[in-house]
C-alpha atoms as a PDB file:
ATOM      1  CA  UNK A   1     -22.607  28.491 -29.923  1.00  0.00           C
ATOM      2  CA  UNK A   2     -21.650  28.049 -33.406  1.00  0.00           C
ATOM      3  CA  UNK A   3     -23.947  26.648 -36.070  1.00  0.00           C
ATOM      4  CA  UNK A   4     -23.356  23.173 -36.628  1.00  0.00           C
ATOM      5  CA  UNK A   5     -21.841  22.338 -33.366  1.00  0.00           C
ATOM      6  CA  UNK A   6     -23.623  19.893 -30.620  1.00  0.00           C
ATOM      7  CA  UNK A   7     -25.336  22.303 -28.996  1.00  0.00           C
ATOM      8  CA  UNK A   8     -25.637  19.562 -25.808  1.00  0.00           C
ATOM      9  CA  UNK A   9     -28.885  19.611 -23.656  1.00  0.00           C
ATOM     10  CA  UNK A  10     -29.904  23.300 -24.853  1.00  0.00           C
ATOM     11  CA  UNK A  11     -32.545  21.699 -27.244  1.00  0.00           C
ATOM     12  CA  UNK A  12     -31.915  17.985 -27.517  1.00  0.00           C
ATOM     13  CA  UNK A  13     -35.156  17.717 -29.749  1.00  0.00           C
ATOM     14  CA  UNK A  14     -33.799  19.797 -32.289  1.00  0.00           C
ATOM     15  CA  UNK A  15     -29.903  18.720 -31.910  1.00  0.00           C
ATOM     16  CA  UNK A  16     -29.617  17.367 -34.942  1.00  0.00           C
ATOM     17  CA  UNK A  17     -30.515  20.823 -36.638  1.00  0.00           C
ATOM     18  CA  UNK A  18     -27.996  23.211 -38.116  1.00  0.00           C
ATOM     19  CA  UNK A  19     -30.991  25.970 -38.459  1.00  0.00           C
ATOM     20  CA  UNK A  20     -34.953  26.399 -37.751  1.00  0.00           C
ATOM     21  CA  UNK A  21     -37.543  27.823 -39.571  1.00  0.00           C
ATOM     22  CA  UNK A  22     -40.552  28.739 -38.015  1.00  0.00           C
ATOM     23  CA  UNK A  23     -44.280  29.038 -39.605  1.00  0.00           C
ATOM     24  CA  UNK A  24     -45.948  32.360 -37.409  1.00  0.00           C
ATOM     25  CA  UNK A  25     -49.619  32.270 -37.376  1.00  0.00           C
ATOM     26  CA  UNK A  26     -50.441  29.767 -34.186  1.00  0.00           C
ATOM     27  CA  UNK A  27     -46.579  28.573 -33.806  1.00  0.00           C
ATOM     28  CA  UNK A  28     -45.405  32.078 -32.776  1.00  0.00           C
ATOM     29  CA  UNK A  29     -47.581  34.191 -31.929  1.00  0.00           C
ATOM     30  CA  UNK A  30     -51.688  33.957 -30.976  1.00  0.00           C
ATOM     31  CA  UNK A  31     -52.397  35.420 -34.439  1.00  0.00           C
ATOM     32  CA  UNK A  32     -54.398  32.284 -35.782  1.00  0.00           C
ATOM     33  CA  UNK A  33     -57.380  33.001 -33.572  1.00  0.00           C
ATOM     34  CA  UNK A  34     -57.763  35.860 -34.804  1.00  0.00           C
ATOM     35  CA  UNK A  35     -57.774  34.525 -38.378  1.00  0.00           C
ATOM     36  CA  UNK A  36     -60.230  32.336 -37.933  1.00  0.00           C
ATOM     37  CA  UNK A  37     -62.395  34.601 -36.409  1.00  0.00           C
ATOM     38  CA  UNK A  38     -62.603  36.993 -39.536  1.00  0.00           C
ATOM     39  CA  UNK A  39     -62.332  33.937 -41.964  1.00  0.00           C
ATOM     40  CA  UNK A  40     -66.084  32.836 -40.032  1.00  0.00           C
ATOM     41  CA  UNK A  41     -66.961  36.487 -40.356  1.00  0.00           C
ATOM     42  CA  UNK A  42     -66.116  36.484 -44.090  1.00  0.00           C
ATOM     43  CA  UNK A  43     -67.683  32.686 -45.174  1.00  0.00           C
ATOM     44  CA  UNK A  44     -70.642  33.471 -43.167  1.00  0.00           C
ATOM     45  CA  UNK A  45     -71.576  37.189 -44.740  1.00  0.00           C
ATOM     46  CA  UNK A  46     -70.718  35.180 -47.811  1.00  0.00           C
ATOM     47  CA  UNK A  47     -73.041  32.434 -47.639  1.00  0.00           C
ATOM     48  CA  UNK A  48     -75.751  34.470 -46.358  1.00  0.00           C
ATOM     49  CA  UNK A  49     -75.487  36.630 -49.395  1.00  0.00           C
ATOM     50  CA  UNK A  50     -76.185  33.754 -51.546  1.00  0.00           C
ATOM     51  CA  UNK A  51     -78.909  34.247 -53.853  1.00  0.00           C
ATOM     52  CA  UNK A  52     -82.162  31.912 -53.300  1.00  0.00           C
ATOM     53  CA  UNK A  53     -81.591  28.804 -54.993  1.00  0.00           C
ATOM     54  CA  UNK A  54     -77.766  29.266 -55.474  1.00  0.00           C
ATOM     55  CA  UNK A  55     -76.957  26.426 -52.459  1.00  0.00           C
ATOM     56  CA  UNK A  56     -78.677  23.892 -50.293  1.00  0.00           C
ATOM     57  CA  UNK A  57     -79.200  24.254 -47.023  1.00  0.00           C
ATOM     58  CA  UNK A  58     -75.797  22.806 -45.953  1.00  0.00           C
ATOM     59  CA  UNK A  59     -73.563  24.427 -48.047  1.00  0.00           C
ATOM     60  CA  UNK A  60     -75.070  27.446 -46.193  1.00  0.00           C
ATOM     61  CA  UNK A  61     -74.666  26.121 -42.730  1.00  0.00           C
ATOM     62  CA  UNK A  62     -72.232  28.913 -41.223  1.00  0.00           C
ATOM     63  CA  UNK A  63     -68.290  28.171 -40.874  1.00  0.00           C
ATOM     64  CA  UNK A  64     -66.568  26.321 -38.405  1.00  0.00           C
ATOM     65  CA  UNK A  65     -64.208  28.165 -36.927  1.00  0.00           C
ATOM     66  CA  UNK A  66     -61.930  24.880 -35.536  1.00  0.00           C
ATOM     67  CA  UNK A  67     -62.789  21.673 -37.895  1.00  0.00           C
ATOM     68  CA  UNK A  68     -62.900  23.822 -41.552  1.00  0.00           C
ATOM     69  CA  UNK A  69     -60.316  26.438 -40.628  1.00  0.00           C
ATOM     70  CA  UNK A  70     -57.638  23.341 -39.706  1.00  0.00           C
ATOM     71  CA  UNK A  71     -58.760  21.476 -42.651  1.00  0.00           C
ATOM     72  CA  UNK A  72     -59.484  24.379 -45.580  1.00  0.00           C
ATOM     73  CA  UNK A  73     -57.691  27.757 -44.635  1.00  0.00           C
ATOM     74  CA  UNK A  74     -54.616  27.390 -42.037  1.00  0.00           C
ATOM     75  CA  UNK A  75     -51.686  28.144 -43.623  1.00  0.00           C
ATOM     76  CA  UNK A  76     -52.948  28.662 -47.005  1.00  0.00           C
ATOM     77  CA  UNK A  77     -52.887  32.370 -49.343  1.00  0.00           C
ATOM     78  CA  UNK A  78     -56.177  34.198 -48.221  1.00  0.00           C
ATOM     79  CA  UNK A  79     -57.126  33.267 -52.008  1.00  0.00           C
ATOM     80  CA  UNK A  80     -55.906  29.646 -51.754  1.00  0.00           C
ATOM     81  CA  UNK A  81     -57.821  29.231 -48.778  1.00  0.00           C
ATOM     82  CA  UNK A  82     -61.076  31.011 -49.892  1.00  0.00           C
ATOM     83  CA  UNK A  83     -61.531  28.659 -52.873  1.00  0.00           C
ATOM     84  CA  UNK A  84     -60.400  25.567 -50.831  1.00  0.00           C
ATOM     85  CA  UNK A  85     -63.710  25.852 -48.544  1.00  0.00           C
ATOM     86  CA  UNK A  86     -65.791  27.201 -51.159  1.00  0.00           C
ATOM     87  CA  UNK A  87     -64.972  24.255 -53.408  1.00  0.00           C
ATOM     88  CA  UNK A  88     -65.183  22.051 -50.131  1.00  0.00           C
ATOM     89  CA  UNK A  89     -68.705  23.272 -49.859  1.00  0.00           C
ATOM     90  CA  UNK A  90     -70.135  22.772 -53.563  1.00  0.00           C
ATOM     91  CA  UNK A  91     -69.993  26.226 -54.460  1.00  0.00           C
ATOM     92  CA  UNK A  92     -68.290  28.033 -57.302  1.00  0.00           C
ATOM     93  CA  UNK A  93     -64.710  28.909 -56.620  1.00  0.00           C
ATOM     94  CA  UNK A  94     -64.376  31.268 -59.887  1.00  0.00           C
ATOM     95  CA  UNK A  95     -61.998  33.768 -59.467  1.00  0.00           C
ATOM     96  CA  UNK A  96     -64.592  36.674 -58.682  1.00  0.00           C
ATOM     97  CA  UNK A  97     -65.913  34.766 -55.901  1.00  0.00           C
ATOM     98  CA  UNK A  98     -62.496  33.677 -54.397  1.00  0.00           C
ATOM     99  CA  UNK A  99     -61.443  37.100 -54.683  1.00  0.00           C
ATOM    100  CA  UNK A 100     -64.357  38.908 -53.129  1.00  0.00           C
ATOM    101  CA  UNK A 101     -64.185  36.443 -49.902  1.00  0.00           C
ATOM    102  CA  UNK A 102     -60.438  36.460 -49.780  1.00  0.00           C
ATOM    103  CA  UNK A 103     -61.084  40.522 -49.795  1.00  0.00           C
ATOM    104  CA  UNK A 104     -63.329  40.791 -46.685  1.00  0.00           C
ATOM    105  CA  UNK A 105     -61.740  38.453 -44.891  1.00  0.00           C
ATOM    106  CA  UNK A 106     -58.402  40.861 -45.096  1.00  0.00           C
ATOM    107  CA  UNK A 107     -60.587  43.634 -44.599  1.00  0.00           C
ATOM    108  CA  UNK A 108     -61.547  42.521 -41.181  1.00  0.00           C
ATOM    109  CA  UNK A 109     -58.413  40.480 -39.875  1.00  0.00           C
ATOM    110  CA  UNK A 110     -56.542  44.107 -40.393  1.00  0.00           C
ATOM    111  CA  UNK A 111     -59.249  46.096 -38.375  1.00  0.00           C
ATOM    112  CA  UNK A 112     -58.825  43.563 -35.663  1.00  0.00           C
ATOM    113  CA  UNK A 113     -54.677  43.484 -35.645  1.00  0.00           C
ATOM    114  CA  UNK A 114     -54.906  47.305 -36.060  1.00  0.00           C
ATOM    115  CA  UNK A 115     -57.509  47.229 -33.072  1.00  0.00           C
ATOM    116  CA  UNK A 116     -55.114  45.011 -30.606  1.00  0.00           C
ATOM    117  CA  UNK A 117     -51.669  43.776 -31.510  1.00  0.00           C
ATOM    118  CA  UNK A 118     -51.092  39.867 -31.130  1.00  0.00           C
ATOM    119  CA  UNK A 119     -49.236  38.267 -28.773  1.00  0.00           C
ATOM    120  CA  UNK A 120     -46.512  36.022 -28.782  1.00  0.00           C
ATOM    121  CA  UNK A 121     -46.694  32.750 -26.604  1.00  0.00           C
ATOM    122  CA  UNK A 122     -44.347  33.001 -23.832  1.00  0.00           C
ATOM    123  CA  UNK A 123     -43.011  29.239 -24.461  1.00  0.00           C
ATOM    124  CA  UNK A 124     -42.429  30.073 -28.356  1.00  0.00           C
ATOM    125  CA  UNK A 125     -40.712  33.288 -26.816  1.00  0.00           C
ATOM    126  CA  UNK A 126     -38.259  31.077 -24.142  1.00  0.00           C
ATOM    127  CA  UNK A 127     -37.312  28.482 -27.570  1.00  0.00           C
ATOM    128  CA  UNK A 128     -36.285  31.258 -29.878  1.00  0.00           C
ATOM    129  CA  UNK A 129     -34.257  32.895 -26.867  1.00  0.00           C
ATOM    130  CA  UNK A 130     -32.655  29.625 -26.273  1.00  0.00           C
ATOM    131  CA  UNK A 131     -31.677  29.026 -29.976  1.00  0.00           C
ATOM    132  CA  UNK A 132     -30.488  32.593 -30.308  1.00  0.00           C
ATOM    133  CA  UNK A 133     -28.153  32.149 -27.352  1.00  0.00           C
ATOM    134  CA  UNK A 134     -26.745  29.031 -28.906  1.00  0.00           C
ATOM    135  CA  UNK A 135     -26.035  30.647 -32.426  1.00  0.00           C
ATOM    136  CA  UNK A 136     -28.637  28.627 -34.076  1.00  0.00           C
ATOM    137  CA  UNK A 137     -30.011  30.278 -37.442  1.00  0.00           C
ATOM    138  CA  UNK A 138     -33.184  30.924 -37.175  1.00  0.00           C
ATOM    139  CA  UNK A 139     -36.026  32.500 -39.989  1.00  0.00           C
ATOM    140  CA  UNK A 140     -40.155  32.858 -40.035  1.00  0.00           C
ATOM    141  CA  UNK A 141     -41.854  31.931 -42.960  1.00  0.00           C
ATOM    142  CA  UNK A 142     -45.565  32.309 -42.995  1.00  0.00           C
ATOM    143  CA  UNK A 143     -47.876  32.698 -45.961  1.00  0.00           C
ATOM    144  CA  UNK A 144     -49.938  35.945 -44.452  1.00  0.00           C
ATOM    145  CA  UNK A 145     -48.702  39.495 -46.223  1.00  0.00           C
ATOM    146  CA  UNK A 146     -48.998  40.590 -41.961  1.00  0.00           C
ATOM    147  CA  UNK A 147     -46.570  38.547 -40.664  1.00  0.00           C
ATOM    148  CA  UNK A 148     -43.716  41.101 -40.430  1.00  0.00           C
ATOM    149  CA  UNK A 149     -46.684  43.498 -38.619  1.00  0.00           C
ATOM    150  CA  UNK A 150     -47.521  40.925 -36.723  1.00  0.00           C
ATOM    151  CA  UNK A 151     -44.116  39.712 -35.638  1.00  0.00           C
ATOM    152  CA  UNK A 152     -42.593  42.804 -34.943  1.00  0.00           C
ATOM    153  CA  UNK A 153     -46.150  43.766 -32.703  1.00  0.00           C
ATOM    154  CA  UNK A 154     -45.396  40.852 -30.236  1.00  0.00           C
ATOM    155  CA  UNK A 155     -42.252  42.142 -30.130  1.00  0.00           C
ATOM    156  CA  UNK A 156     -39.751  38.743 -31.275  1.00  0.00           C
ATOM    157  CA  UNK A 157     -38.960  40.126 -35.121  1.00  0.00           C
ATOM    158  CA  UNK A 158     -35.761  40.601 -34.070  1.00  0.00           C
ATOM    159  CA  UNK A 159     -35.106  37.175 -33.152  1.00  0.00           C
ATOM    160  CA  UNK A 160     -35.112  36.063 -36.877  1.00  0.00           C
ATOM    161  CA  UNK A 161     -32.008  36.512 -38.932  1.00  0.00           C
ATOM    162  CA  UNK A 162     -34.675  35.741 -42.373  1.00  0.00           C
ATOM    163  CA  UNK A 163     -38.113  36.042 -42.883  1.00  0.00           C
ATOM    164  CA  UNK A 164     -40.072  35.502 -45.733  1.00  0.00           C
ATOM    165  CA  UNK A 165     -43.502  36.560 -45.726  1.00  0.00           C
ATOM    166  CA  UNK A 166     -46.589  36.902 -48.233  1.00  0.00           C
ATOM    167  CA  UNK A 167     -45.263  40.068 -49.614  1.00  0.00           C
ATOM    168  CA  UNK A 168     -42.101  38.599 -50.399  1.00  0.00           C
ATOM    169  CA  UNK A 169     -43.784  34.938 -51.471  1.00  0.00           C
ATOM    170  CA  UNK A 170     -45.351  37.059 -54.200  1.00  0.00           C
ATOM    171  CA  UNK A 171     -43.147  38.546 -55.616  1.00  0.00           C
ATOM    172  CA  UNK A 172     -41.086  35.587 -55.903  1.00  0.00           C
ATOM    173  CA  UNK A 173     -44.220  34.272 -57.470  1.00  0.00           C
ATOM    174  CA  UNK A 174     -43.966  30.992 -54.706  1.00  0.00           C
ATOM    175  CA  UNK A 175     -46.679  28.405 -54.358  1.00  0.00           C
ATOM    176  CA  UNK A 176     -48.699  27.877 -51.398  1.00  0.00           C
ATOM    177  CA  UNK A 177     -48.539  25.157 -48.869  1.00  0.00           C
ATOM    178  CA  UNK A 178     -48.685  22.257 -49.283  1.00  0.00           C
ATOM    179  CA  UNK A 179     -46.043  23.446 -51.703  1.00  0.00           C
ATOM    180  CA  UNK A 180     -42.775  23.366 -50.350  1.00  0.00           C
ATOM    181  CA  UNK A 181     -41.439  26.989 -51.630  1.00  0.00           C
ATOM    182  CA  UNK A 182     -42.322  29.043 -49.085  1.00  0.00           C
ATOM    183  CA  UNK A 183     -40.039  27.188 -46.236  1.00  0.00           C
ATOM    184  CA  UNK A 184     -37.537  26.457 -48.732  1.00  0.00           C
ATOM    185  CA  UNK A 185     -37.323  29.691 -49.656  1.00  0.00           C
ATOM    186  CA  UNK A 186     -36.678  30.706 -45.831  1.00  0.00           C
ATOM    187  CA  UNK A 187     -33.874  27.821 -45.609  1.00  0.00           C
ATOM    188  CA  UNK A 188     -31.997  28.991 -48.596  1.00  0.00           C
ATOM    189  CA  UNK A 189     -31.769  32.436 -46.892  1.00  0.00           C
ATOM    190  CA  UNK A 190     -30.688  30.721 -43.924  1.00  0.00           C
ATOM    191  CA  UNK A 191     -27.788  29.345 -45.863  1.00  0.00           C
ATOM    192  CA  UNK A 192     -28.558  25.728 -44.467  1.00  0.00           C
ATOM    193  CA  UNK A 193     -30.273  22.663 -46.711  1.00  0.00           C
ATOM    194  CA  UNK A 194     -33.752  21.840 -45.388  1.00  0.00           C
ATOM    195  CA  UNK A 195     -32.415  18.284 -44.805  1.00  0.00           C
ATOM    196  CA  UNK A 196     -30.260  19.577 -41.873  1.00  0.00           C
ATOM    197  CA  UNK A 197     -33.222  22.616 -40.827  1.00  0.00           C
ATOM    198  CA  UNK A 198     -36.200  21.599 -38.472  1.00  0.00           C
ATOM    199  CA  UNK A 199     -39.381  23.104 -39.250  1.00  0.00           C
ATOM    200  CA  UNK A 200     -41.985  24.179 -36.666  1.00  0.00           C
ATOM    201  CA  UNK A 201     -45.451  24.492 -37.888  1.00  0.00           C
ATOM    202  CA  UNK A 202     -49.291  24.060 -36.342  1.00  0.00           C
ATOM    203  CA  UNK A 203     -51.106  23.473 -39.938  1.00  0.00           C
ATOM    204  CA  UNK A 204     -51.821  20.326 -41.839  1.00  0.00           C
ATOM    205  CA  UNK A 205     -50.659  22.051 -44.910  1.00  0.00           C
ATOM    206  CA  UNK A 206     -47.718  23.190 -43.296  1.00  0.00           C
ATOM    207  CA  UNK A 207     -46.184  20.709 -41.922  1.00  0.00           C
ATOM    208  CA  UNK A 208     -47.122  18.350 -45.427  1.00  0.00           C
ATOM    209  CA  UNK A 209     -45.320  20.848 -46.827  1.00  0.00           C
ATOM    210  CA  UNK A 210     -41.955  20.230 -44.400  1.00  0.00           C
ATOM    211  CA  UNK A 211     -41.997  17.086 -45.330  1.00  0.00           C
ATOM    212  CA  UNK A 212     -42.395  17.349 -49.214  1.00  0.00           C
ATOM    213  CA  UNK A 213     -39.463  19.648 -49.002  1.00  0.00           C
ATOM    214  CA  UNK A 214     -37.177  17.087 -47.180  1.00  0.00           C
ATOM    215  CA  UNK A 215     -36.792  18.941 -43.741  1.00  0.00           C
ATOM    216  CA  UNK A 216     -34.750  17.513 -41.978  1.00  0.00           C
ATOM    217  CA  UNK A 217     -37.683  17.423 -38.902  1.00  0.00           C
ATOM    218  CA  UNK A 218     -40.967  18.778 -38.970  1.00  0.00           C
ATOM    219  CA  UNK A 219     -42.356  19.433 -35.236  1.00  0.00           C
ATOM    220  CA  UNK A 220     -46.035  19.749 -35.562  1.00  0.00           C
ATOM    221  CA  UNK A 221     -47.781  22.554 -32.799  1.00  0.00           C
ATOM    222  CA  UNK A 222     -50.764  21.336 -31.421  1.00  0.00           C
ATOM    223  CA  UNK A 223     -52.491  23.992 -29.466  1.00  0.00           C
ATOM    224  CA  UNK A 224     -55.543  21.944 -29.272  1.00  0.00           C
ATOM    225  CA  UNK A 225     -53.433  18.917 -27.769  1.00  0.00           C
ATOM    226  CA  UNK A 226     -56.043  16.553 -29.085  1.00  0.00           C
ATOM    227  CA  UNK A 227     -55.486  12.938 -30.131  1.00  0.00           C
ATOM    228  CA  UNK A 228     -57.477  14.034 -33.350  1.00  0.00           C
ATOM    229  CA  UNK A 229     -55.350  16.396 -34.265  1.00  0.00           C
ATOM    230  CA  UNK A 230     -52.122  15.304 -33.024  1.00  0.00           C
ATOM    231  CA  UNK A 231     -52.900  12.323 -35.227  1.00  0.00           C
ATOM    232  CA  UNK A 232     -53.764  14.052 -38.543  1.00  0.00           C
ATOM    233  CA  UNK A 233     -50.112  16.433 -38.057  1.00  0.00           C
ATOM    234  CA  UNK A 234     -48.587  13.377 -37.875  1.00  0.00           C
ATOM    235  CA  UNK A 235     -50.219  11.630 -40.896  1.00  0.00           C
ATOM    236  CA  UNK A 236     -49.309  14.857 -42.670  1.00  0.00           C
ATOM    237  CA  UNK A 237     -45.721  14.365 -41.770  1.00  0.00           C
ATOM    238  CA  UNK A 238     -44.933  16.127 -38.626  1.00  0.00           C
ATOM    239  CA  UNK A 239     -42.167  13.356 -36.872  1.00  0.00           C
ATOM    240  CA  UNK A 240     -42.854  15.405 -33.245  1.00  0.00           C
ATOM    241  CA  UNK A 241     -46.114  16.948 -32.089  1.00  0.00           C
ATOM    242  CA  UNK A 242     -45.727  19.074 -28.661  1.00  0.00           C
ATOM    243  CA  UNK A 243     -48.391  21.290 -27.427  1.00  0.00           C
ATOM    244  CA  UNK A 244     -46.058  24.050 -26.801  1.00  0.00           C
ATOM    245  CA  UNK A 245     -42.864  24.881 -27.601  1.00  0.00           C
ATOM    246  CA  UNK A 246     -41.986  25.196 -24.393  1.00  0.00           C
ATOM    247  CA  UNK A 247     -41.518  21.496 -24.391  1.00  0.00           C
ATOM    248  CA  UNK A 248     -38.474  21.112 -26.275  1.00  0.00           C
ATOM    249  CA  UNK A 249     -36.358  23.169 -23.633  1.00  0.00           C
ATOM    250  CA  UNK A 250     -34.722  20.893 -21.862  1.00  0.00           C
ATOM    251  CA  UNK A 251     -33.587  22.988 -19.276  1.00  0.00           C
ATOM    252  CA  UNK A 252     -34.838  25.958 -18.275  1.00  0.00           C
ATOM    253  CA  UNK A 253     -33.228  29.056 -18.940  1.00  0.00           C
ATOM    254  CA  UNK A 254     -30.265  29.673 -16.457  1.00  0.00           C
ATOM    255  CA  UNK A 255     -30.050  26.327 -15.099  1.00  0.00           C
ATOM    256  CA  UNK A 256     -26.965  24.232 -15.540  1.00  0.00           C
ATOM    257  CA  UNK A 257     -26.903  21.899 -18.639  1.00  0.00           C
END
């Protein structure tokens, strides 16, 4: 089906969208978990290194891996989110510091993708099947430099007809989220205005970002599917929250529409 046209009951959630552009980490593909786990194993070698006298007791209390991750680090640059929680913590985000975190925490979220590629969920995977049987544009825009890697490892790369990554955000020299660029950046390849593209995303700075850039729709992911965070997505500006993707097929695949 032709972009632009009604595309009927295929995705009635997302009818009024000419194109979609997807965040990766946690929308996609069960990369995020593995993020967070070597963003705890960076902040924690980090704070432990701390010289005596250099924090209080809380600032060293070790990461949390759910509450801090959502709120500091998801869908920021590694450096972006490094000084974020450093900053969030009383301690000095100078450019050494943010750098040497930001460092280790690549250093060990590559031995773990290397170790075992991620997989994709199997609802995200039945969506982007259904949009690239109707002829919807689609691209994946994520701020990681691994997304291609991790993309094409879970096997759906080929789904996208764009995809703008880290590499390519700096090079352009784009912004991070909550700065729009990134997405905007995706729908321009697309060929669509963001006021007629939907954007998918699981991260409060994500989907803040969707809707500083006008998006047409911002569906928030909430793999947690609690009222907590279904609530702060939507304060962030996420107009739909669904635990899966799954949930805005309306049919399922091979059924009459």
């Amino acid at each position: 089906m032709s972009p632009g046209t009604d595309r009927g009951p295929v995705v009635p959630a997302l009818r009024s969208a000419r194109a979609v552009v997807f965040d990766t980490d946690g929308v996609l593909t069960d990369s995020a978990r593995v993020h967070a786990a070597a963003w705890k194993e960076a902040f924690d070698a980090y704070l432990g290194g701390l010289p005596p006298g250099a924090a209080d007791a809380p600032a060293r209390r070790p990461f949390d891996a759910a509450e801090e991750y959502r709120r500091y680090v998801d869908g920021r640059s590694r450096r972006d989110g490094a000084a974020a929680f450093l900053a969030a913590r009383g301690l000095s985000a100078d450019p050494a510091a943010v750098e040497a975190v930001a460092a280790d925490k690549e250093r060990r979220f590559t031995e773990r993708l290397r170790a075992r590629p991620v997989a994709a969920y199997p609802g995200s995977v039945r969506l982007l099947r259904a949009l690239r049987a109707a002829g919807v544009p689609m691209a994946a825009a994520s701020a990681s430099r691994h997304a291609r890697e991790v993309l094409e490892g879970a096997g759906v790369l080929g789904l996208f007809d764009a995809l703008v990554d880290g590499v390519e955000a700096a090079r352009l020299g784009l912004p991070g989220k909550p700065d729009p660029a990134l997405f905007l950046e995706a729908a321009r390849r697309l060929g669509v205005p963001a006021g007629r593209c939907a954007l998918v995303e699981d991260a409060l700075a994500g989907v803040e970002a969707g809707r500083r850039g006008g998006f047409g729709l911002v569906v928030g992911v909430d793999r947690a599917a609690g009222e907590g965070t279904a609530g702060a997505l939507r304060r962030h500006g996420a107009g739909l929250v669904v635990p899966d993707l799954a949930e805005l097929l309306a049919v399922r695949e091979g059924q009459p529409s």
